[in-house]
Protein backbone atom coordinates (compact mmCIF):
# COMPACT_ATOMS: atom_id res chain seq x y z
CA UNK A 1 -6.93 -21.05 25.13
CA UNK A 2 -6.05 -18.28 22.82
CA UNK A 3 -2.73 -17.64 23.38
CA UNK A 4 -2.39 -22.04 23.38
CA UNK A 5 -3.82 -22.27 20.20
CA UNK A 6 -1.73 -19.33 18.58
CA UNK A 7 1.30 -21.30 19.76
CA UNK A 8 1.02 -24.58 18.53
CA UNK A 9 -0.48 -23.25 14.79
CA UNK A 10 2.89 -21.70 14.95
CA UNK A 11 4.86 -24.86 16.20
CA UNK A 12 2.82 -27.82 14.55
CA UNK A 13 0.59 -25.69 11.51
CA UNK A 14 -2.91 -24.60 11.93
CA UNK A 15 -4.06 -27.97 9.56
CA UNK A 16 -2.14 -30.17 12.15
CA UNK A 17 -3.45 -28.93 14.99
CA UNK A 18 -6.54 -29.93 16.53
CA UNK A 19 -9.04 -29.30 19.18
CA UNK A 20 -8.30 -31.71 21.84
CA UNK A 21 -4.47 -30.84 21.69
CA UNK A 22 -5.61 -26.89 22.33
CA UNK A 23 -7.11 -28.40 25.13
CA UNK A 24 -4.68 -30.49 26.78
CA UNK A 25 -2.07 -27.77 26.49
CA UNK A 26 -4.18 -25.36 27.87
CA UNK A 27 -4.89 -27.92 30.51
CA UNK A 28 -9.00 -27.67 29.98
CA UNK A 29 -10.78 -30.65 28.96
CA UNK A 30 -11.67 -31.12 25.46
CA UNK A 31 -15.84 -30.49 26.44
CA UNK A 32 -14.57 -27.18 27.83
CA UNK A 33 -12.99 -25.97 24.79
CA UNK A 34 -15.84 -26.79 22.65
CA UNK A 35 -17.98 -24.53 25.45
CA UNK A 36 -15.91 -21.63 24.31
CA UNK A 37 -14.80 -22.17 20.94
CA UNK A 38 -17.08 -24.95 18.76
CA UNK A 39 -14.18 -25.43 16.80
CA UNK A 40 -10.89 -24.01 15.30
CA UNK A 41 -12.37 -21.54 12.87
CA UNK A 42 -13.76 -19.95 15.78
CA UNK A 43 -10.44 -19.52 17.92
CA UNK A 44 -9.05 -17.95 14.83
CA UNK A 45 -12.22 -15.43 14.70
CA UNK A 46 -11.02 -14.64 18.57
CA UNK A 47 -7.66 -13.56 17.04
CA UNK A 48 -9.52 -11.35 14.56
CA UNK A 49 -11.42 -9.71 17.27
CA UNK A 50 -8.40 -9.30 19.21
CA UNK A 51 -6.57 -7.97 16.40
CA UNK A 52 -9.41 -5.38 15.59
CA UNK A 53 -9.64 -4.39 19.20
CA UNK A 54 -6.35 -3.79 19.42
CA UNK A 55 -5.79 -1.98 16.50
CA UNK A 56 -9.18 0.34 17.42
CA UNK A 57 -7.42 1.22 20.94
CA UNK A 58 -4.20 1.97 18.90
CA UNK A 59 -5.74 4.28 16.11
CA UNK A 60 -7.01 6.24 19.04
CA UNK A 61 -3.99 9.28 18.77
CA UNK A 62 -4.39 9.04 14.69
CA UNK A 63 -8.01 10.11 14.87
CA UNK A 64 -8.15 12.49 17.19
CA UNK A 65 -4.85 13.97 15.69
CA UNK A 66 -4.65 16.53 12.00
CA UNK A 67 -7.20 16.61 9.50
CA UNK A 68 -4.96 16.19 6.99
CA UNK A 69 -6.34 12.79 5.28
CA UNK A 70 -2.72 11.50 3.65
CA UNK A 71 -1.45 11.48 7.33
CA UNK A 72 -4.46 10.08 8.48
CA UNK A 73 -4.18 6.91 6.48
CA UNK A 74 -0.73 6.13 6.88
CA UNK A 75 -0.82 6.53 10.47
CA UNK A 76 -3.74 4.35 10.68
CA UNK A 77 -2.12 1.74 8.39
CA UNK A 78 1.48 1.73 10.99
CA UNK A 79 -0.83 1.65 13.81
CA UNK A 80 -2.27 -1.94 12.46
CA UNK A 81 1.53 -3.17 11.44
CA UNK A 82 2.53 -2.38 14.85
CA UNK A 83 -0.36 -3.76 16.58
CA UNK A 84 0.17 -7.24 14.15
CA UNK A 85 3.85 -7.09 14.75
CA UNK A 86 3.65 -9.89 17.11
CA UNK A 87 1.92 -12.49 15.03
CA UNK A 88 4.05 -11.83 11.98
CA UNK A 89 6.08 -15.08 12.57
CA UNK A 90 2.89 -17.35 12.09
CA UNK A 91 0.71 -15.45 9.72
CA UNK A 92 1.30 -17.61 6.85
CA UNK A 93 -0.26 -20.32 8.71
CA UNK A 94 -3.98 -18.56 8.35
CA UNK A 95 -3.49 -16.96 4.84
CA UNK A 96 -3.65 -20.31 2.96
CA UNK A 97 -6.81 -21.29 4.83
CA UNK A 98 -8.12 -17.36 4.70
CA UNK A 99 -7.11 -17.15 1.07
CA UNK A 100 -10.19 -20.12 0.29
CA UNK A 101 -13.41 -17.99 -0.26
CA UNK A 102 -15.17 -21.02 0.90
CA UNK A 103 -14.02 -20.55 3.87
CA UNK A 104 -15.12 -19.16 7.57
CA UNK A 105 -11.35 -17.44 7.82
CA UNK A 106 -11.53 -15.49 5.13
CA UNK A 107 -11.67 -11.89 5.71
CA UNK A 108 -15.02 -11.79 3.38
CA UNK A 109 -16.78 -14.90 4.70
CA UNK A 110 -19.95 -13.62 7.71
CA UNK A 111 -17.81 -15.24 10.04
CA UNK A 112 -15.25 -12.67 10.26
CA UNK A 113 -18.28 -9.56 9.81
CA UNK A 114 -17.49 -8.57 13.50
CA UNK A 115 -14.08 -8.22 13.13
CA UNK A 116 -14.57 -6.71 9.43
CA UNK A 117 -17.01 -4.51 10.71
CA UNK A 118 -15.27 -3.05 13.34
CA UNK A 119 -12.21 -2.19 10.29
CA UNK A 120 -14.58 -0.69 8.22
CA UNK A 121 -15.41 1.88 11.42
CA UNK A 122 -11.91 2.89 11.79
CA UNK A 123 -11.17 3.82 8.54
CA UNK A 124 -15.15 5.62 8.65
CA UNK A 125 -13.61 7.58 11.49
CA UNK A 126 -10.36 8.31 9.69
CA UNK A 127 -12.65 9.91 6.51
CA UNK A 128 -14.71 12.11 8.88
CA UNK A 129 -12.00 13.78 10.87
CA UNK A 130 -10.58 14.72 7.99
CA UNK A 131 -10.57 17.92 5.87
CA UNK A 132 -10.94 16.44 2.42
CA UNK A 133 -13.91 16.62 0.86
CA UNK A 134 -15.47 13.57 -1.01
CA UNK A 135 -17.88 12.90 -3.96
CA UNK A 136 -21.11 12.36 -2.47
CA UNK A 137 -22.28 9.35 -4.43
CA UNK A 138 -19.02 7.58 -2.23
CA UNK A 139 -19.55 8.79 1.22
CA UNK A 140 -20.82 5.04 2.28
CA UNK A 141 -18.13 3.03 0.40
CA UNK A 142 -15.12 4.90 0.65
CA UNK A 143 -15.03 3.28 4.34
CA UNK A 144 -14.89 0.02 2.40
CA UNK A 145 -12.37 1.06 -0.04
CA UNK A 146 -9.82 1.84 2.54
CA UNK A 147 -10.56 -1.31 4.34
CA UNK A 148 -9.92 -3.40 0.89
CA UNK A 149 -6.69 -1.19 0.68
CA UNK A 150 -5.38 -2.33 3.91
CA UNK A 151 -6.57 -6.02 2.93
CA UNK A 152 -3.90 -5.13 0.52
CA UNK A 153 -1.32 -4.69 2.48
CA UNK A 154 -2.24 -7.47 5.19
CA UNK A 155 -1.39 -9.87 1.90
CA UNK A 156 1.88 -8.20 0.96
CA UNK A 157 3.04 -8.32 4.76
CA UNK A 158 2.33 -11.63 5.18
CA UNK A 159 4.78 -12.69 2.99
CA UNK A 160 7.32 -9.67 4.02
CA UNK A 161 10.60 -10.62 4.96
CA UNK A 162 12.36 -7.89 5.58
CA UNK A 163 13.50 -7.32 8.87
CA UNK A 164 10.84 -5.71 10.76
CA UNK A 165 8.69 -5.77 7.66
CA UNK A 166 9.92 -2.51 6.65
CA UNK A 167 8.94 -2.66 3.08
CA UNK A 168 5.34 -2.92 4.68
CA UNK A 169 6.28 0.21 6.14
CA UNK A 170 7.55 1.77 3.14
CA UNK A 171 4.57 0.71 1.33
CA UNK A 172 2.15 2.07 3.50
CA UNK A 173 4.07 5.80 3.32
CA UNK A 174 4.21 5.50 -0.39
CA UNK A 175 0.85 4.42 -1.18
CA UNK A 176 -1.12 6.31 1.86
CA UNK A 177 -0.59 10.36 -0.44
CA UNK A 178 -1.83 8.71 -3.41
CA UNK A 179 -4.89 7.12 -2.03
CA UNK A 180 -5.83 10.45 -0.29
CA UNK A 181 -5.09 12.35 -3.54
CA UNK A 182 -7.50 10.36 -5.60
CA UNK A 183 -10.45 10.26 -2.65
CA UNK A 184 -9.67 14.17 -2.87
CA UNK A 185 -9.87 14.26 -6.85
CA UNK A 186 -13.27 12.14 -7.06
CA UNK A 187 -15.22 15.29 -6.14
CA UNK A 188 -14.47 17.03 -9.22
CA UNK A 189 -16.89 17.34 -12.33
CA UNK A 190 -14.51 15.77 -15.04
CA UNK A 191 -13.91 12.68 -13.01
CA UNK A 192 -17.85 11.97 -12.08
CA UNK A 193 -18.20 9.30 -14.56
CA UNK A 194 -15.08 7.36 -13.43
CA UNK A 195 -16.63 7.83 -9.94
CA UNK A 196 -20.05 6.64 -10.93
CA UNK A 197 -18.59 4.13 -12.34
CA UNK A 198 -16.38 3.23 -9.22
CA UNK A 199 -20.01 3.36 -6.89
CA UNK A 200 -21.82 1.06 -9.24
CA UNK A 201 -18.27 -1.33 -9.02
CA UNK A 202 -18.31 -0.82 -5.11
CA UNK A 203 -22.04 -2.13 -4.65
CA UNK A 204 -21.48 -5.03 -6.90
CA UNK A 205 -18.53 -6.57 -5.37
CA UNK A 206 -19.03 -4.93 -1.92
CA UNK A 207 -22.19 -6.01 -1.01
CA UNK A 208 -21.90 -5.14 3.14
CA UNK A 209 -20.84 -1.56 2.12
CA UNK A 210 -24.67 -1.58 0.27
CA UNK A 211 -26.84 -3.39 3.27
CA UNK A 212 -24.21 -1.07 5.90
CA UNK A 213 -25.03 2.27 4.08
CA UNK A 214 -28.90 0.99 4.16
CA UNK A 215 -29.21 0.57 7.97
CA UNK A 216 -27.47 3.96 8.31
């Protein structure tokens, strides 16, 4: 039913495309589909988890590869454009309904925690295995950080059109040195205000990073 629905959001739009036609050309009845999915929200959450899955599984070489945290990052970042290659063609069709904070598709909303979640542990991974040392006070956010930096760059490829999204590419090997560089220079003395204040920003606006580093 997955793979139905995925094609007809791309063929008719995700707005125009309902339940009972994911059903018919899957060739379930429409009480079946409701069984597994309660509605379309929740197909689209199945394409999260898939996405996350797949993207864990394809991380695997980065993290178990150097310690050096710049590499770390990028190749964690291409792993995810590779892995989302695929689904480029239709992505615009979820952003406009994602992009509503209202609603269950956004990346924020405790719908899409599982998928979110299991983001947040890659990049947690790709901070341990590495060799750079952090400021304490941002050991449980910085996971959370890196996840809102590749939220970043899910937005800017979404609307990519260069063939085979290679600014995406480019933007993730630009940006990936400079992101390590400042998690490396937040340890320092001179720079512990602008970190305390980054903590106290973090648990504001990042409230699972604050009930995550709780249950820890």
């Amino acid at each position: 039913m997955l793979e139905t629905a995925l094609r007809l959001f791309e063929e008719r739009g995700y707005d125009r495309t309902t339940m009972r036609a994911i059903a018919q050309e899957a060739g379930v009845s429409t009480g079946n589909a409701y069984y597994y999915f309660s509605s379309k929200e929740h197909l689209v959450q199945g394409f999260y988890d898939r996405i996350a899955a797949e993207h864990a599984a394809a991380v695997g070489p980065v993290l178990a590869g150097g310690p050096e945290l710049a590499d770390r990052i990028e190749g964690t970042l291409l792993r995810w454009l590779e892995v989302a290659e695929p689904y480029h063609r239709f992505a615009a069709q979820f952003f406009k309904n994602a992009a509503d904070p209202e609603s269950p598709l956004s990346p924020f909303s405790p719908e899409s925690t599982t998928a979110r979640e299991r983001a947040v542990d890659v990049h947690r991974q790709v901070l341990a295995g590495s060799s750079t040392k952090t400021a304490p006070e941002l050991a449980g956010r910085l996971p959370y950080l890196l996840w809102m930096m590749q939220m970043g760059l899910v937005l800017f490829w979404v609307y990519d059109r260069s063939p085979g999204a290679e600014r995406s590419h480019r933007l993730v090997v630009r940006t990936a040195p400079i992101a390590a560089r400042a998690i490396a220079l937040s340890r320092f003395r001179v720079l512990r205000p602008l970190v305390r204040q980054l903590e106290d920003l973090l648990a504001e606006f990042l409230p699972d990073a604050h009930e995550a580093e709780a249950a820890r």
